[in-house]
C-alpha atoms as a PDB file:
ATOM      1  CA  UNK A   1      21.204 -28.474   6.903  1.00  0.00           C
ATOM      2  CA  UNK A   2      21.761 -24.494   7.948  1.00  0.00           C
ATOM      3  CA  UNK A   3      21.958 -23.012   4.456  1.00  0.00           C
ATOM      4  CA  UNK A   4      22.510 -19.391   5.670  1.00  0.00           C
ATOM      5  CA  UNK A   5      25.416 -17.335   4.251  1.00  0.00           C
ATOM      6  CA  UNK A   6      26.625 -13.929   5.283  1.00  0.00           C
ATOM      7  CA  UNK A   7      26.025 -11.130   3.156  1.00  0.00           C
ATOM      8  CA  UNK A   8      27.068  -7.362   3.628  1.00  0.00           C
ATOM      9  CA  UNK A   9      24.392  -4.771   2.949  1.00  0.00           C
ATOM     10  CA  UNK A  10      25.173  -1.204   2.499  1.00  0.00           C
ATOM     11  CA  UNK A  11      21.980   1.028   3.870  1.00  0.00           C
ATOM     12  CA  UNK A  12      22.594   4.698   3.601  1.00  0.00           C
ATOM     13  CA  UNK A  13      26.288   4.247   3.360  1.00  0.00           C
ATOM     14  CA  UNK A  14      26.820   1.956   6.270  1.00  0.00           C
ATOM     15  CA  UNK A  15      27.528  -1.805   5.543  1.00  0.00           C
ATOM     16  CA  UNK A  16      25.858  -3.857   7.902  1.00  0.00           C
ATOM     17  CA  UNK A  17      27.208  -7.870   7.997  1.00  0.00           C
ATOM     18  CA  UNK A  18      23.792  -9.783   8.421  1.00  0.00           C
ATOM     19  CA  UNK A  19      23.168 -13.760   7.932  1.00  0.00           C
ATOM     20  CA  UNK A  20      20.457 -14.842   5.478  1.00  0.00           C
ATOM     21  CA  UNK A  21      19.147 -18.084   4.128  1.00  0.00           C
ATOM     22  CA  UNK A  22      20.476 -18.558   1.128  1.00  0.00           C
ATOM     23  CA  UNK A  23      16.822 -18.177  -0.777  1.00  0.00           C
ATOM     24  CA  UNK A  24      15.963 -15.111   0.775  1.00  0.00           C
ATOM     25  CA  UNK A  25      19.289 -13.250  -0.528  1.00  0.00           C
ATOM     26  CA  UNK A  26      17.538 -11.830  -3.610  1.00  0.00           C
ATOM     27  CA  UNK A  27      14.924 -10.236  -1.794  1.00  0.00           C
ATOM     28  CA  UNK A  28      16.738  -9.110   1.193  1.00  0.00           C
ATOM     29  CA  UNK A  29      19.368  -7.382  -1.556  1.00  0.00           C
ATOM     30  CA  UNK A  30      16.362  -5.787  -3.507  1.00  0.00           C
ATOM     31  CA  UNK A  31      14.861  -4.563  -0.068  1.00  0.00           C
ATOM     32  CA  UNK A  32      17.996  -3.097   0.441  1.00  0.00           C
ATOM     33  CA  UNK A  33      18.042  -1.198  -2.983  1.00  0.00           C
ATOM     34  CA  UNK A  34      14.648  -0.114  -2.443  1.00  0.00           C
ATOM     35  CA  UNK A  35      15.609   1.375   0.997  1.00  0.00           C
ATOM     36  CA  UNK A  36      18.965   3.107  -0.835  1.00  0.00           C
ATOM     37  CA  UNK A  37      16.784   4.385  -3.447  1.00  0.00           C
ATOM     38  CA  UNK A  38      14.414   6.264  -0.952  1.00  0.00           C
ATOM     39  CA  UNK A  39      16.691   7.274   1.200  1.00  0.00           C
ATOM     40  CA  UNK A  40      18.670   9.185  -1.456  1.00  0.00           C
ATOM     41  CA  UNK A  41      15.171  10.480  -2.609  1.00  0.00           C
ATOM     42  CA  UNK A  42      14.517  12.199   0.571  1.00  0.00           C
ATOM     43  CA  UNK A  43      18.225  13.063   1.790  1.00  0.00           C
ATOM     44  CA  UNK A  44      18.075  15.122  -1.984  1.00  0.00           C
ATOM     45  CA  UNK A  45      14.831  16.723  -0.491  1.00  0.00           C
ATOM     46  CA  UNK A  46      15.332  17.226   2.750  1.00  0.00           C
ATOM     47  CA  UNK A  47      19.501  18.127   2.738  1.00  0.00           C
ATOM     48  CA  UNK A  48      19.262  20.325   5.972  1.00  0.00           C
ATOM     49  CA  UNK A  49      18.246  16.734   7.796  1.00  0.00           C
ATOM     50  CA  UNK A  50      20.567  14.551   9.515  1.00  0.00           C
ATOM     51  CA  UNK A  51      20.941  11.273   8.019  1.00  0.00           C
ATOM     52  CA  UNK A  52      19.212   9.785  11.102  1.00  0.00           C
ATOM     53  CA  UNK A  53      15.951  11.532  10.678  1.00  0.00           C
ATOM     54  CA  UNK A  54      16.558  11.272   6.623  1.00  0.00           C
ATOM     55  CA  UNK A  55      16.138   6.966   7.604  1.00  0.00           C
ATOM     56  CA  UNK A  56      13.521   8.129   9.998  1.00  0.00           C
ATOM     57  CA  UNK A  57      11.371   9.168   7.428  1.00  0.00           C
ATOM     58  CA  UNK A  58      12.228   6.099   4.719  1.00  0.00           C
ATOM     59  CA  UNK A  59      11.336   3.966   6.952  1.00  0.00           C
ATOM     60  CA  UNK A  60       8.115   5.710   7.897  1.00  0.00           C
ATOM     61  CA  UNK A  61       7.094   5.812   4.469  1.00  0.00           C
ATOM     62  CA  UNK A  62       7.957   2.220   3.294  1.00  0.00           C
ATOM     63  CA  UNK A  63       5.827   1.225   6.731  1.00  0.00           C
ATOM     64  CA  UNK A  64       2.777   3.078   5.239  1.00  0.00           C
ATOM     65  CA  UNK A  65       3.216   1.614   1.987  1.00  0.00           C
ATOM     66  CA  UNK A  66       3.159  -1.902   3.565  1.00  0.00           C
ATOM     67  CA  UNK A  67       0.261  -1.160   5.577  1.00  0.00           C
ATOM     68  CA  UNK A  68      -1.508  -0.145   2.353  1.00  0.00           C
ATOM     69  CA  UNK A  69      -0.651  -3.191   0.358  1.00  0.00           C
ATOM     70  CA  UNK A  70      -1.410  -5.227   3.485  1.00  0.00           C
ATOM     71  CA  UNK A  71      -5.415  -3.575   3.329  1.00  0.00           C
ATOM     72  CA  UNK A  72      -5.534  -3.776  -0.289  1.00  0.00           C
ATOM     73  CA  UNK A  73      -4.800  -7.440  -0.060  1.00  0.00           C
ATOM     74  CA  UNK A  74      -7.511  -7.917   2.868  1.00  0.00           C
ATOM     75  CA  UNK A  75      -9.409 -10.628   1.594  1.00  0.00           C
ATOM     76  CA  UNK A  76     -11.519 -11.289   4.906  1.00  0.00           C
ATOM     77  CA  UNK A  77     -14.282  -8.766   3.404  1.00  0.00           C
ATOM     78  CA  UNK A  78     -14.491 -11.680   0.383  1.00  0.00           C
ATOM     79  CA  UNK A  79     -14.430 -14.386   2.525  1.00  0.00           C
ATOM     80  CA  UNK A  80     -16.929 -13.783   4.770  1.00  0.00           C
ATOM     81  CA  UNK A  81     -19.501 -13.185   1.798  1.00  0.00           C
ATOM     82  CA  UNK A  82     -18.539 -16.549   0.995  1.00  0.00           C
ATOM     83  CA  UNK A  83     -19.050 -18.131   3.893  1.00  0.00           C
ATOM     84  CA  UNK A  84     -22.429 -16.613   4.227  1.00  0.00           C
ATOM     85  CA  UNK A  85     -23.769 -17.447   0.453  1.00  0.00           C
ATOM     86  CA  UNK A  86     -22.280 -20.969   1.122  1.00  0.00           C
ATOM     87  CA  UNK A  87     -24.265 -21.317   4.364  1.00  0.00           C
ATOM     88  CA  UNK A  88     -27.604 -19.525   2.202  1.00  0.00           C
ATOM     89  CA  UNK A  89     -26.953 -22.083  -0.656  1.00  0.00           C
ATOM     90  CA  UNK A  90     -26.721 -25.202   2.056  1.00  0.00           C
ATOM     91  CA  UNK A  91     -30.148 -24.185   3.744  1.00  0.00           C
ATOM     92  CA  UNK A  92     -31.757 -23.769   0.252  1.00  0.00           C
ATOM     93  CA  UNK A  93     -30.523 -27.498  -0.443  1.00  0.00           C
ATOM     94  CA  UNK A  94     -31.875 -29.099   2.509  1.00  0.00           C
ATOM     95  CA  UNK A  95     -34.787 -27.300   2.437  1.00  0.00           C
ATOM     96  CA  UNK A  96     -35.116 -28.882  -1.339  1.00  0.00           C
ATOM     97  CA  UNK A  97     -34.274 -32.009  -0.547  1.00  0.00           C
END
């Protein structure tokens, strides 16, 4: 069953007509508000910028703040510690046993 519905979202004053699945429309609308809300943050700071390098910027800096989450939630670091005390533990048990 295609469950996708059209929504429009306004980004820095232009609607844009996109197709979502239905579950996804919460967090495509709050993605949108997040955009809005930076955008207006830095077309208040920057005014002499044209709205083209205003988005330029928002999108630069919600990139960066996904690339931080995305290293903060690296959990290969933990895992391979794991892996390696698991492997020390199994030696230590056959060696025992």
């Amino acid at each position: 069953m295609n469950d996708k519905i059209r929504i429009n979202l306004n980004l820095a004053g232009t609607t844009y007509p996109v197709f979502i699945d239905r579950k996804d429309e919460e967090i495509v609308r709050e993605a949108a508000k997040q955009v809005n809300i930076r955008f207006n943050r830095n077309q208040l700071e920057h005014p002499e910028m044209s709205p083209e390098k205003v988005m330029a910027i928002t999108a630069f800096e919600l990139s960066l703040q996904m690339q931080d989450q995305k290293e903060r939630n690296d959990t290969e670091p933990y895992t391979n510690k794991i892996k390696e005390l698991t492997e020390v533990l199994d030696a230590h048990f056959k060696e025992t046993t």
